[in-house]
PDB file of N, CA and C in Angstrom:
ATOM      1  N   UNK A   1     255.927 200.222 116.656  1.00  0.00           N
ATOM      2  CA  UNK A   1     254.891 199.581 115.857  1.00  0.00           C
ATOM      3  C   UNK A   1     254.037 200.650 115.186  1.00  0.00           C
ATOM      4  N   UNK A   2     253.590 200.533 113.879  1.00  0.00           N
ATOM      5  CA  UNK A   2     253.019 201.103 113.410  1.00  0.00           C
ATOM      6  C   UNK A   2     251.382 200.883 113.101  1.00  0.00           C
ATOM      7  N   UNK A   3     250.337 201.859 113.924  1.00  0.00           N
ATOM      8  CA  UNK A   3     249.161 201.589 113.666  1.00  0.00           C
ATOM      9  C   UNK A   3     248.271 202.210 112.806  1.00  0.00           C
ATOM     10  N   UNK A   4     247.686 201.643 111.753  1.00  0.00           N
ATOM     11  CA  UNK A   4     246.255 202.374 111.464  1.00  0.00           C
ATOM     12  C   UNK A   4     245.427 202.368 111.792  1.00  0.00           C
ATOM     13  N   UNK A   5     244.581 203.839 111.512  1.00  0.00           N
ATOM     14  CA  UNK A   5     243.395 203.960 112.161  1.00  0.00           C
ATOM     15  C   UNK A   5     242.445 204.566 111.157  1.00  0.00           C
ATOM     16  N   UNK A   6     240.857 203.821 110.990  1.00  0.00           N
ATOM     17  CA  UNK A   6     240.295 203.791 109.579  1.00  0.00           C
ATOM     18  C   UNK A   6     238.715 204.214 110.181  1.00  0.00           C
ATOM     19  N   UNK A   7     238.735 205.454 109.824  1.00  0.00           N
ATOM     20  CA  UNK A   7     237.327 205.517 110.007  1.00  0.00           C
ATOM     21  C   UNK A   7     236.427 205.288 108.444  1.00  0.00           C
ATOM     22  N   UNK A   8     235.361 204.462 109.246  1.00  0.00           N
ATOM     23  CA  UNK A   8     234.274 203.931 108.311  1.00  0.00           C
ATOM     24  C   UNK A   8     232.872 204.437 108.144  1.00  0.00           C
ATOM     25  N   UNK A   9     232.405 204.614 107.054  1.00  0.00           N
ATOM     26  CA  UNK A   9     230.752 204.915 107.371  1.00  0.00           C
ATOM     27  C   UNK A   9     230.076 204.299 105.742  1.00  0.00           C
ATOM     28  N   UNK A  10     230.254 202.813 106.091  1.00  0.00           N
ATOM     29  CA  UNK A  10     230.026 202.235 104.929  1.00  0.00           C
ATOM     30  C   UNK A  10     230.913 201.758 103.856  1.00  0.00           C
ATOM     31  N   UNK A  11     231.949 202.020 103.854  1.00  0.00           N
ATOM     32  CA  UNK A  11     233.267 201.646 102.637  1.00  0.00           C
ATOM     33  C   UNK A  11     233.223 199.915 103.152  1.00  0.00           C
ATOM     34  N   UNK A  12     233.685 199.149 102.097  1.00  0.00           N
ATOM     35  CA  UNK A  12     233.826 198.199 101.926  1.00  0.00           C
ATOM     36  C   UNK A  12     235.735 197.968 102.456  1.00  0.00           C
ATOM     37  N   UNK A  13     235.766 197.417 103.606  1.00  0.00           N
ATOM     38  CA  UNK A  13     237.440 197.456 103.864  1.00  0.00           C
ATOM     39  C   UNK A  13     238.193 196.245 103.575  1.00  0.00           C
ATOM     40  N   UNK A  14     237.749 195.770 103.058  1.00  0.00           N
ATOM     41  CA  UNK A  14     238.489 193.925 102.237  1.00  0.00           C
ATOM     42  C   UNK A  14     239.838 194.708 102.080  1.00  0.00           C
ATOM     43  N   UNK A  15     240.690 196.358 101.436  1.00  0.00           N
ATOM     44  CA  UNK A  15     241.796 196.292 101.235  1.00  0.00           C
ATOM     45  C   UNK A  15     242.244 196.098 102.452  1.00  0.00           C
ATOM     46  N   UNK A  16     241.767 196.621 103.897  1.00  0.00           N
ATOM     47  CA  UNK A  16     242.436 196.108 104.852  1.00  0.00           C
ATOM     48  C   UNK A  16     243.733 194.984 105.077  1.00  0.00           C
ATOM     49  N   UNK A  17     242.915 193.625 103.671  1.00  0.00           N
ATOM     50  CA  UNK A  17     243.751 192.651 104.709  1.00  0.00           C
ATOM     51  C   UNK A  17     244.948 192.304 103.841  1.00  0.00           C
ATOM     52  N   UNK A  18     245.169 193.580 103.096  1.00  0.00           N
ATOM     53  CA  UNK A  18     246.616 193.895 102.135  1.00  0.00           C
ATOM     54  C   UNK A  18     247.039 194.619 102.972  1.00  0.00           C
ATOM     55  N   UNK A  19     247.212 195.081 104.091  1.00  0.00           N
ATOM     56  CA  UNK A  19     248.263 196.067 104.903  1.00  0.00           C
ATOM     57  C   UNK A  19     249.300 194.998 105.514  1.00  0.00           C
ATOM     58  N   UNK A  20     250.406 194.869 105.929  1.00  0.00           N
ATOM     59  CA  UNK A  20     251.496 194.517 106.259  1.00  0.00           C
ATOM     60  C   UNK A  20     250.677 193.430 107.634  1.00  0.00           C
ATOM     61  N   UNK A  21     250.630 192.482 107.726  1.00  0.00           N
ATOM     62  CA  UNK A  21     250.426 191.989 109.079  1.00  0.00           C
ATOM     63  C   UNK A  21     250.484 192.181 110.629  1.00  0.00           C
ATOM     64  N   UNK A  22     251.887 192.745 110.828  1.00  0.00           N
ATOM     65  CA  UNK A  22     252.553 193.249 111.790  1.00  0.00           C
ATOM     66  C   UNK A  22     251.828 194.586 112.163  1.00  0.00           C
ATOM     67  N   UNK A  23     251.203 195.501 111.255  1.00  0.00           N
ATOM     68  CA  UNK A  23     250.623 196.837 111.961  1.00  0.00           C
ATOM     69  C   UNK A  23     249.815 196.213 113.037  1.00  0.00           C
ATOM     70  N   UNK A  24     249.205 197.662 113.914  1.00  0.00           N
ATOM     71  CA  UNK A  24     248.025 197.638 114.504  1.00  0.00           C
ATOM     72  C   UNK A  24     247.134 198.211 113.904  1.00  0.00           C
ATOM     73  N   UNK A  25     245.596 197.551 113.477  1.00  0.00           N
ATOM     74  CA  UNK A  25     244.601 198.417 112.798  1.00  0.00           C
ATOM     75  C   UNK A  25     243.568 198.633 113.631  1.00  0.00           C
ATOM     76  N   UNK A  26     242.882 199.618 114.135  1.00  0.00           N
ATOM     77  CA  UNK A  26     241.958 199.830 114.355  1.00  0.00           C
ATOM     78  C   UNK A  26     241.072 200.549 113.523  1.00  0.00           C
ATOM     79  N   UNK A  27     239.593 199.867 113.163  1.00  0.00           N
ATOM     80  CA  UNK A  27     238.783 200.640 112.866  1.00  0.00           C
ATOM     81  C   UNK A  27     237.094 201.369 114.291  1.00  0.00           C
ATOM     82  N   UNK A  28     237.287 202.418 113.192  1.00  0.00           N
ATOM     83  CA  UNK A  28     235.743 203.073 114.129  1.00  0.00           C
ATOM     84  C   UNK A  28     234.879 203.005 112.526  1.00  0.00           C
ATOM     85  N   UNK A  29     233.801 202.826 113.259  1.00  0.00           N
ATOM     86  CA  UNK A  29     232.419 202.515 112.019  1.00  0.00           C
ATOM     87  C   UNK A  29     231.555 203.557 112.328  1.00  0.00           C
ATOM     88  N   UNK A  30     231.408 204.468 111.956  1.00  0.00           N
ATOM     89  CA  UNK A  30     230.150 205.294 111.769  1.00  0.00           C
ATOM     90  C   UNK A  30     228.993 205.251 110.927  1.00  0.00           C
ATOM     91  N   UNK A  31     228.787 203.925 110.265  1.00  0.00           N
ATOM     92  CA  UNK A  31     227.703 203.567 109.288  1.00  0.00           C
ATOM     93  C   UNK A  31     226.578 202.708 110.179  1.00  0.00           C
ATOM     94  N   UNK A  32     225.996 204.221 109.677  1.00  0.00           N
ATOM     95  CA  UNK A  32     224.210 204.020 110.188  1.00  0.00           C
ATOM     96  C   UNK A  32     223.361 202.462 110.134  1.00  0.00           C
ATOM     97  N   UNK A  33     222.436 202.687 111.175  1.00  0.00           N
ATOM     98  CA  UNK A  33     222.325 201.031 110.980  1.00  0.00           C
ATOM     99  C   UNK A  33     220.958 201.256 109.832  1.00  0.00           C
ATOM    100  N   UNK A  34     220.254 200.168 109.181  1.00  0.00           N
ATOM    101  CA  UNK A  34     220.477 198.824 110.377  1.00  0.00           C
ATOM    102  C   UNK A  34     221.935 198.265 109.101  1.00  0.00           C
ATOM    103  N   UNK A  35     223.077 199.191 108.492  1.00  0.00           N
ATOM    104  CA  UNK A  35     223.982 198.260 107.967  1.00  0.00           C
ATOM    105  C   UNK A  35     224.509 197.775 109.418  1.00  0.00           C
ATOM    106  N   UNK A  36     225.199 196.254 108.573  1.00  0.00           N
ATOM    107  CA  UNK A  36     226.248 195.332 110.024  1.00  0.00           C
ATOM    108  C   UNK A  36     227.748 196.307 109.877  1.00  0.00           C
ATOM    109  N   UNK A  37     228.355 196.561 111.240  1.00  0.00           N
ATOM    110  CA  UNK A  37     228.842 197.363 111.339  1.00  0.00           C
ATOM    111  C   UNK A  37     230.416 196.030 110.804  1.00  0.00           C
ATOM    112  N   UNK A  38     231.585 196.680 110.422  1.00  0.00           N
ATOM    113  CA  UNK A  38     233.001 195.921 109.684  1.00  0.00           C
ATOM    114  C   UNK A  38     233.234 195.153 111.345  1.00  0.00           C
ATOM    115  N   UNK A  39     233.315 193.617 111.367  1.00  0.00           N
ATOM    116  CA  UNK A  39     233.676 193.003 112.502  1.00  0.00           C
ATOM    117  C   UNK A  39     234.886 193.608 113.079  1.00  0.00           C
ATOM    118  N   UNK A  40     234.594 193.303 114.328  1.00  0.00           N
ATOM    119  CA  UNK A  40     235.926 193.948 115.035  1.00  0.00           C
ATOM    120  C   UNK A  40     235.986 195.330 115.388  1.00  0.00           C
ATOM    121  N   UNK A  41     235.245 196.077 114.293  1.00  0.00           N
ATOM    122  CA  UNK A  41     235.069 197.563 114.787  1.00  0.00           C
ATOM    123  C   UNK A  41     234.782 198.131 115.975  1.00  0.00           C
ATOM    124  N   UNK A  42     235.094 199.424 116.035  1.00  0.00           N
ATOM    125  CA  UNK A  42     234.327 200.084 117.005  1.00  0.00           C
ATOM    126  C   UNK A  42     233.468 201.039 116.944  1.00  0.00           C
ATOM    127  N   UNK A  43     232.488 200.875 117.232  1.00  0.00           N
ATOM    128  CA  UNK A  43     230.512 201.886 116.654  1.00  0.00           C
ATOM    129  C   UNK A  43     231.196 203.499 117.498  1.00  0.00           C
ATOM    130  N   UNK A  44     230.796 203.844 116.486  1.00  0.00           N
ATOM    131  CA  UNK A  44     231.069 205.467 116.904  1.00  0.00           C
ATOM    132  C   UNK A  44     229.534 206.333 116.575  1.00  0.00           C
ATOM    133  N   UNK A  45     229.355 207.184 116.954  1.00  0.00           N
ATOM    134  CA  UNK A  45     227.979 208.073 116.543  1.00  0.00           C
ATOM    135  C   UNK A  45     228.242 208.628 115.044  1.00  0.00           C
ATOM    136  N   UNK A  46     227.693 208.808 114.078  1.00  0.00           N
ATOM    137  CA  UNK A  46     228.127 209.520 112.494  1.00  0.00           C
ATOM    138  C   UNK A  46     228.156 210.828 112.558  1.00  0.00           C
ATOM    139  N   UNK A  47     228.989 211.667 113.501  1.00  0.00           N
ATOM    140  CA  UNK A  47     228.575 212.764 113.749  1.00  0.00           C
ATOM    141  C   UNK A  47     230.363 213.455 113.249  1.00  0.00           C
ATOM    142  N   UNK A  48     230.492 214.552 112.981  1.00  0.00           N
ATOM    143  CA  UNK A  48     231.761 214.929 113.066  1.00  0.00           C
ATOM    144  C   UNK A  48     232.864 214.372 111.776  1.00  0.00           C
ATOM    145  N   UNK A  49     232.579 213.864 110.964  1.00  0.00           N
ATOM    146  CA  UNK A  49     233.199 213.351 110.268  1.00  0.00           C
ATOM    147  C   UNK A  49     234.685 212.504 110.656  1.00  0.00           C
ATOM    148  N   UNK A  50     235.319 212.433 109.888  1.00  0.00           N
ATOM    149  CA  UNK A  50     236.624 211.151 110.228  1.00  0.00           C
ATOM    150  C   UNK A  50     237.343 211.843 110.943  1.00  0.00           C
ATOM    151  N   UNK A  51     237.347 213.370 111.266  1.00  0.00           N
ATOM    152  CA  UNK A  51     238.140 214.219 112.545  1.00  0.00           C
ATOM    153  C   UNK A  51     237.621 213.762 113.325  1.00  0.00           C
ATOM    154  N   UNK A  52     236.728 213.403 114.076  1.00  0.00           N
ATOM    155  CA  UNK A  52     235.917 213.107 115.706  1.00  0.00           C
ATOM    156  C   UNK A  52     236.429 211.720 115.574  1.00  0.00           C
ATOM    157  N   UNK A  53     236.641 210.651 114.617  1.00  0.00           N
ATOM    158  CA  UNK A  53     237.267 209.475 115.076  1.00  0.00           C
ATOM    159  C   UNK A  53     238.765 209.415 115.478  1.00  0.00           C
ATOM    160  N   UNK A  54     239.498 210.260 114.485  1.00  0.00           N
ATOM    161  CA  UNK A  54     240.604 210.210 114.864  1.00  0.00           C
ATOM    162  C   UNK A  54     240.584 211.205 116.267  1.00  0.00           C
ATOM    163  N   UNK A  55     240.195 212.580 116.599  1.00  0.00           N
ATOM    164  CA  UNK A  55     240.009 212.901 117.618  1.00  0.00           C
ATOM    165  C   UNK A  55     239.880 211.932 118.940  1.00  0.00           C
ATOM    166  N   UNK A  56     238.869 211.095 118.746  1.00  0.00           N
ATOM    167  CA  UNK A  56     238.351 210.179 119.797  1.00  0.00           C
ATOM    168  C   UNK A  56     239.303 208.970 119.888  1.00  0.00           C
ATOM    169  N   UNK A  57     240.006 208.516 118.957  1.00  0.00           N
ATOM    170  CA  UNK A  57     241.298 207.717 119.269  1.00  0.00           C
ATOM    171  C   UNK A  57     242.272 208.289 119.643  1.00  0.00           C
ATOM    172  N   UNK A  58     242.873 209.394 119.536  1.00  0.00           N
ATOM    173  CA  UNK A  58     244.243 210.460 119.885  1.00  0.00           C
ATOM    174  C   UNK A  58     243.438 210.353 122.077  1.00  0.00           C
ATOM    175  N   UNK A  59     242.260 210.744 122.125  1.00  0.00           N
ATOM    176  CA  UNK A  59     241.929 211.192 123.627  1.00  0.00           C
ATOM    177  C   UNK A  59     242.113 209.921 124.302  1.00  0.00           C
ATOM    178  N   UNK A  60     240.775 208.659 123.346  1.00  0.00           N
ATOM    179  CA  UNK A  60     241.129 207.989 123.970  1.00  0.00           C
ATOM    180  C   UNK A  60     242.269 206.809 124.576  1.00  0.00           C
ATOM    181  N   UNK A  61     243.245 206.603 123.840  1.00  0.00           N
ATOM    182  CA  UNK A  61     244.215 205.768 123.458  1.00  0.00           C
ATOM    183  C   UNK A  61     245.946 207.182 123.592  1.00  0.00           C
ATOM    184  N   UNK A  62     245.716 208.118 124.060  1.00  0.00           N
ATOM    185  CA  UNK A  62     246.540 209.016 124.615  1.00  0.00           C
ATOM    186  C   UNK A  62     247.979 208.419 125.188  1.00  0.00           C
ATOM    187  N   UNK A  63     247.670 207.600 126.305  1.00  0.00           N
ATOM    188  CA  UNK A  63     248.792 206.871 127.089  1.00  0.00           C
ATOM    189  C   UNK A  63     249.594 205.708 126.164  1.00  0.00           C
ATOM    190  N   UNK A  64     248.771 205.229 125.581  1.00  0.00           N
ATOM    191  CA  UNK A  64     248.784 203.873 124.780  1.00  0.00           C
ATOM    192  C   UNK A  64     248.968 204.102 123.262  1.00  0.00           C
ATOM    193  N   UNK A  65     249.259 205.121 122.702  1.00  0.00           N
ATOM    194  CA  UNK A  65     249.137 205.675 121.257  1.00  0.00           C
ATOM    195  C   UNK A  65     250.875 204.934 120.708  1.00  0.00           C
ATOM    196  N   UNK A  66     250.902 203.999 119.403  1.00  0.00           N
ATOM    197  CA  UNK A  66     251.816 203.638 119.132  1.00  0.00           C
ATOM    198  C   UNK A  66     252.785 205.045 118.357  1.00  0.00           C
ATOM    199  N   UNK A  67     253.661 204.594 118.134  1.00  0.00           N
ATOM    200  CA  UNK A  67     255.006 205.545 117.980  1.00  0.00           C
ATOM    201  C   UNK A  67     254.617 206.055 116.709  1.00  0.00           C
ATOM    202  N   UNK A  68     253.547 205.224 115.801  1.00  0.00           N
ATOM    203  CA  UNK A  68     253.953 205.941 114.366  1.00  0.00           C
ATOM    204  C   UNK A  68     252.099 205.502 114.017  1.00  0.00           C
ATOM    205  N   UNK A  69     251.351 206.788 114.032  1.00  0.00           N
ATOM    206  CA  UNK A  69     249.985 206.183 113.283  1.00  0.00           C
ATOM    207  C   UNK A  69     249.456 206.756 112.206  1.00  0.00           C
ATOM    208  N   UNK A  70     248.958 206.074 111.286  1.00  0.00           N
ATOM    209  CA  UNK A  70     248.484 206.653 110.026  1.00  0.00           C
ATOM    210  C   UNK A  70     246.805 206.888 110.204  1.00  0.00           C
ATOM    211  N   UNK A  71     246.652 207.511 109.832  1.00  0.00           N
ATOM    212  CA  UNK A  71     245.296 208.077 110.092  1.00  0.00           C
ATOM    213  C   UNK A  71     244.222 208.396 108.211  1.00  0.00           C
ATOM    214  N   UNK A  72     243.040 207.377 108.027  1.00  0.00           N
ATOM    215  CA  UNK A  72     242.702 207.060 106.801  1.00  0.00           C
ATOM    216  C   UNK A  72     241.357 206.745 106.992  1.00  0.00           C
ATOM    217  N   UNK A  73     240.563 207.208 105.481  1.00  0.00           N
ATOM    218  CA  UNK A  73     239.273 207.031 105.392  1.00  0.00           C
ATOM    219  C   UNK A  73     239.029 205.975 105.186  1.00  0.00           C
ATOM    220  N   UNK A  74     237.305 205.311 105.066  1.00  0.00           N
ATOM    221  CA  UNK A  74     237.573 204.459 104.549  1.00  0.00           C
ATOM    222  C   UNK A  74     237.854 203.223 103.206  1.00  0.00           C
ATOM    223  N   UNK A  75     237.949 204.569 102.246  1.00  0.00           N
ATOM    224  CA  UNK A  75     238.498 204.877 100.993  1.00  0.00           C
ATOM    225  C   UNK A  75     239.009 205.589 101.146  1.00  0.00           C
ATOM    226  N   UNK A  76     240.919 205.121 101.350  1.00  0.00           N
ATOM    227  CA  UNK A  76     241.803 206.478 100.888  1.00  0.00           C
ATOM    228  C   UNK A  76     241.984 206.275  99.953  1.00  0.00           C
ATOM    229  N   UNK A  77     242.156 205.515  98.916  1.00  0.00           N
ATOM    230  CA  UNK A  77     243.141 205.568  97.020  1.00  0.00           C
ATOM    231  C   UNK A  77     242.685 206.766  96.907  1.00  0.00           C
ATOM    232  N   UNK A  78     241.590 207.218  96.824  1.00  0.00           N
ATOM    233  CA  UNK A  78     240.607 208.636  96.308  1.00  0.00           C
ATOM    234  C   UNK A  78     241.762 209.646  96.632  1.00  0.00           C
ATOM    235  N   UNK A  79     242.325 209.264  97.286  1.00  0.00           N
ATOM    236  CA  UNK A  79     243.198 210.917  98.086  1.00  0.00           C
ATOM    237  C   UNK A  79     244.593 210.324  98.300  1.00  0.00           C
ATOM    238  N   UNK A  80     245.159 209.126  98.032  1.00  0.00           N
ATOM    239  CA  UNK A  80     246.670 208.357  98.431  1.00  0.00           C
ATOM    240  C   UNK A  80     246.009 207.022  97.489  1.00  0.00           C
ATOM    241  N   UNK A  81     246.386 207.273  96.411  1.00  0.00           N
ATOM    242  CA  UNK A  81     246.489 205.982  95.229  1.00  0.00           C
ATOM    243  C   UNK A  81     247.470 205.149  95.839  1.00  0.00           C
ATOM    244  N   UNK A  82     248.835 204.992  96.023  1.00  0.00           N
ATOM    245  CA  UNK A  82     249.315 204.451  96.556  1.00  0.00           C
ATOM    246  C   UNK A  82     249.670 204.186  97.842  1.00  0.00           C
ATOM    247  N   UNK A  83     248.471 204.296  98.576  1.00  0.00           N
ATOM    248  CA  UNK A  83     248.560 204.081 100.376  1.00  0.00           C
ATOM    249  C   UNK A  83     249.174 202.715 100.880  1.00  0.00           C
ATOM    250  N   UNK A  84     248.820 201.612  99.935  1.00  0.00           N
ATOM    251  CA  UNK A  84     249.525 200.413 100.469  1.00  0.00           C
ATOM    252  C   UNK A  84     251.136 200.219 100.403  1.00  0.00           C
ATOM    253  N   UNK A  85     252.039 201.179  99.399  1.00  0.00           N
ATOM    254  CA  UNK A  85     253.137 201.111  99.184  1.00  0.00           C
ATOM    255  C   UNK A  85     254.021 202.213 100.276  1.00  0.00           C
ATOM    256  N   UNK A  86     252.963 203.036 100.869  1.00  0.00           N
ATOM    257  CA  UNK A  86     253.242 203.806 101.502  1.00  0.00           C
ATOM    258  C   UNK A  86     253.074 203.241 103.152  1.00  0.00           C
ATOM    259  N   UNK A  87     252.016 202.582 103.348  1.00  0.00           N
ATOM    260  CA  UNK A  87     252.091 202.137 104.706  1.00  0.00           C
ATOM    261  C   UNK A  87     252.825 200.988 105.101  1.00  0.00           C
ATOM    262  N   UNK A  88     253.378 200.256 103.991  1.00  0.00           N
ATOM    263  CA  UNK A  88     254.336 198.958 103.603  1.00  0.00           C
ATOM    264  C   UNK A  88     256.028 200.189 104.440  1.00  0.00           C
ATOM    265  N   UNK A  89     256.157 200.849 103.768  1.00  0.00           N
ATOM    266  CA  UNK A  89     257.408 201.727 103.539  1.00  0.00           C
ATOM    267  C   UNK A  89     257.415 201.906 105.120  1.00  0.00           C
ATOM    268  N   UNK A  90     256.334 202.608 105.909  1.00  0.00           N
ATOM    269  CA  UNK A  90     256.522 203.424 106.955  1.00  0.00           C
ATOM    270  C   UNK A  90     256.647 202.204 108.157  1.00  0.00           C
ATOM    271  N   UNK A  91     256.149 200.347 107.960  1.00  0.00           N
ATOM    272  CA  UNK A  91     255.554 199.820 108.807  1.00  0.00           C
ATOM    273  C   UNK A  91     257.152 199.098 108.885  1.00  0.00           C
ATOM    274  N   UNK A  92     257.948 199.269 107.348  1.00  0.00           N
ATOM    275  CA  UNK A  92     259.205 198.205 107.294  1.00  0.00           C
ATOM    276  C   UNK A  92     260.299 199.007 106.721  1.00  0.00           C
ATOM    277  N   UNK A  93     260.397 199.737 106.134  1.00  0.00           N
ATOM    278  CA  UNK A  93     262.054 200.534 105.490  1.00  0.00           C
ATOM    279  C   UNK A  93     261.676 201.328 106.257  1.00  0.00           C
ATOM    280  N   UNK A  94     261.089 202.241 106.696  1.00  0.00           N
ATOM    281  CA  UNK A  94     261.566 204.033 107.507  1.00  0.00           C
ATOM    282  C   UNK A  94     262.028 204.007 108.743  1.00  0.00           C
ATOM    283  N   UNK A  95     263.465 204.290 108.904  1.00  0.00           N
ATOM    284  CA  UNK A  95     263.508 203.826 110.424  1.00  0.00           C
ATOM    285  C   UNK A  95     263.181 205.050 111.221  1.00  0.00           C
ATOM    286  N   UNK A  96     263.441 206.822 110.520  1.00  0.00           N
ATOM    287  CA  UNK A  96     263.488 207.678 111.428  1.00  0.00           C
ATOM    288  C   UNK A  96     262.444 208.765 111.028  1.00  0.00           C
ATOM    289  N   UNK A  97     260.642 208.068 110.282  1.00  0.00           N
ATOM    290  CA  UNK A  97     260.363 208.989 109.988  1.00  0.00           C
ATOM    291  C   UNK A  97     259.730 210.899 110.671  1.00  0.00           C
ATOM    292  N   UNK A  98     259.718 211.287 109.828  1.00  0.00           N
ATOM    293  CA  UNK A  98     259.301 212.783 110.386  1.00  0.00           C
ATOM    294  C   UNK A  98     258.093 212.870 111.584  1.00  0.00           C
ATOM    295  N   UNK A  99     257.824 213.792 112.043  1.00  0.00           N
ATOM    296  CA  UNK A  99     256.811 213.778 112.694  1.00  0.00           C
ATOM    297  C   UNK A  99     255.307 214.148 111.745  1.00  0.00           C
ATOM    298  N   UNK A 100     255.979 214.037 110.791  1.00  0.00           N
ATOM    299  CA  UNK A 100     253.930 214.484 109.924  1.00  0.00           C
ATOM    300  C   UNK A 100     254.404 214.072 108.618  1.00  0.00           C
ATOM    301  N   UNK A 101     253.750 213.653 107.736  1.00  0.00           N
ATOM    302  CA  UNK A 101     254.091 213.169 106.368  1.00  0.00           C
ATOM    303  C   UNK A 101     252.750 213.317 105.968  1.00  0.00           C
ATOM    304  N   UNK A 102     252.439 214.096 104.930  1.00  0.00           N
ATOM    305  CA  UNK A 102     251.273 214.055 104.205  1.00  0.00           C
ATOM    306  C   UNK A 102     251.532 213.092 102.927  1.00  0.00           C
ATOM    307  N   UNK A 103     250.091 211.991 103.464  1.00  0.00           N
ATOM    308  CA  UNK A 103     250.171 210.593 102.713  1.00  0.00           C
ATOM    309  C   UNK A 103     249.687 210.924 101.058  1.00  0.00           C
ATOM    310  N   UNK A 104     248.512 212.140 101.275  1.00  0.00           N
ATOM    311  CA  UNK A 104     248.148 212.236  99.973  1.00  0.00           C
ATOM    312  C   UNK A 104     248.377 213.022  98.627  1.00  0.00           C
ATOM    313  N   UNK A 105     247.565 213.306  97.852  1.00  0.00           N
ATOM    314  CA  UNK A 105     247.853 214.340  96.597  1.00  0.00           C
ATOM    315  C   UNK A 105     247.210 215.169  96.547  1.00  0.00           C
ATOM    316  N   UNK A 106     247.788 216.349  95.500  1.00  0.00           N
ATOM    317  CA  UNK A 106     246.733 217.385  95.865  1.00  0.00           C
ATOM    318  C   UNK A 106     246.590 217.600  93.923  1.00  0.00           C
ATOM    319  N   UNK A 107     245.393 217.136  93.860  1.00  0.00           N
ATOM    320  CA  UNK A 107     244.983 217.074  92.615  1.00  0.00           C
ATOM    321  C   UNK A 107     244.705 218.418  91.927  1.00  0.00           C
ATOM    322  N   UNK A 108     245.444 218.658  90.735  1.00  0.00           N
ATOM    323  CA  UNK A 108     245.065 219.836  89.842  1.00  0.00           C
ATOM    324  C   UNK A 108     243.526 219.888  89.351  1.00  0.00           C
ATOM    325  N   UNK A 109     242.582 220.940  89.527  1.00  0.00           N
ATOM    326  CA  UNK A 109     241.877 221.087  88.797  1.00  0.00           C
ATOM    327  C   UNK A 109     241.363 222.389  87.894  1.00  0.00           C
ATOM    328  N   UNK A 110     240.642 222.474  87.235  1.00  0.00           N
ATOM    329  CA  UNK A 110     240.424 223.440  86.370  1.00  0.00           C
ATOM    330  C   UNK A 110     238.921 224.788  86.892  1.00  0.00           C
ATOM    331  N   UNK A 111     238.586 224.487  88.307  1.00  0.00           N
ATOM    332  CA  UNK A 111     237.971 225.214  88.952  1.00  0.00           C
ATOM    333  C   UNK A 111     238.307 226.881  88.824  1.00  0.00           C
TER     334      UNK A 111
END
């Protein structure tokens, strides 16, 4: 089974409920109150950025970690325009994927 895992600190996650049905999603919310934290979530401290969530899901969920997890802000298009065609692909056609797949792009700039 394939799970995502979405750290939040304020993004609006309505694309959520375009991901494949069948995944597992977990989100962590790091958005300060008094916003209402995305139902279902789980309140994390805003400390550490979206590494300390995924960190804190890899420690805590260790034994229990599904076979294949994608790991996402809570706006990825910004960095994986096509994340839904991609987590569609990995959740239903990939039967043997790699152990690391970088989901996103690496944008040219003129810096």
């Amino acid at each position: 089974m394939l799970e995502v895992v979405v750290c939040r600190c304020g993004e609006d996650l309505s694309w959520t409920r375009n991901l494949p049905r069948d995944i597992r999603l977990t989100v962590y919310d790091k958005t300060p109150a008094p916003a209402a934290p995305w139902p279902g979530s789980i309140p994390l401290p805003n400390v550490g950025r979206e590494a300390h969530a995924w960190l804190h899901h890899l420690s805590e969920r260790y034994h229990t970690l599904s076979p294949h997890t994608v790991f996402a802000q809570g706006r990825p298009f910004d960095h994986a325009p096509d994340f839904h065609r991609v987590v569609r692909r990995l959740a239903h056609e990939e039967k043997n994927p790699s152990d690391f797949w970088w989901l996103g792009f690496l944008w040219e700039t003129d810096d």
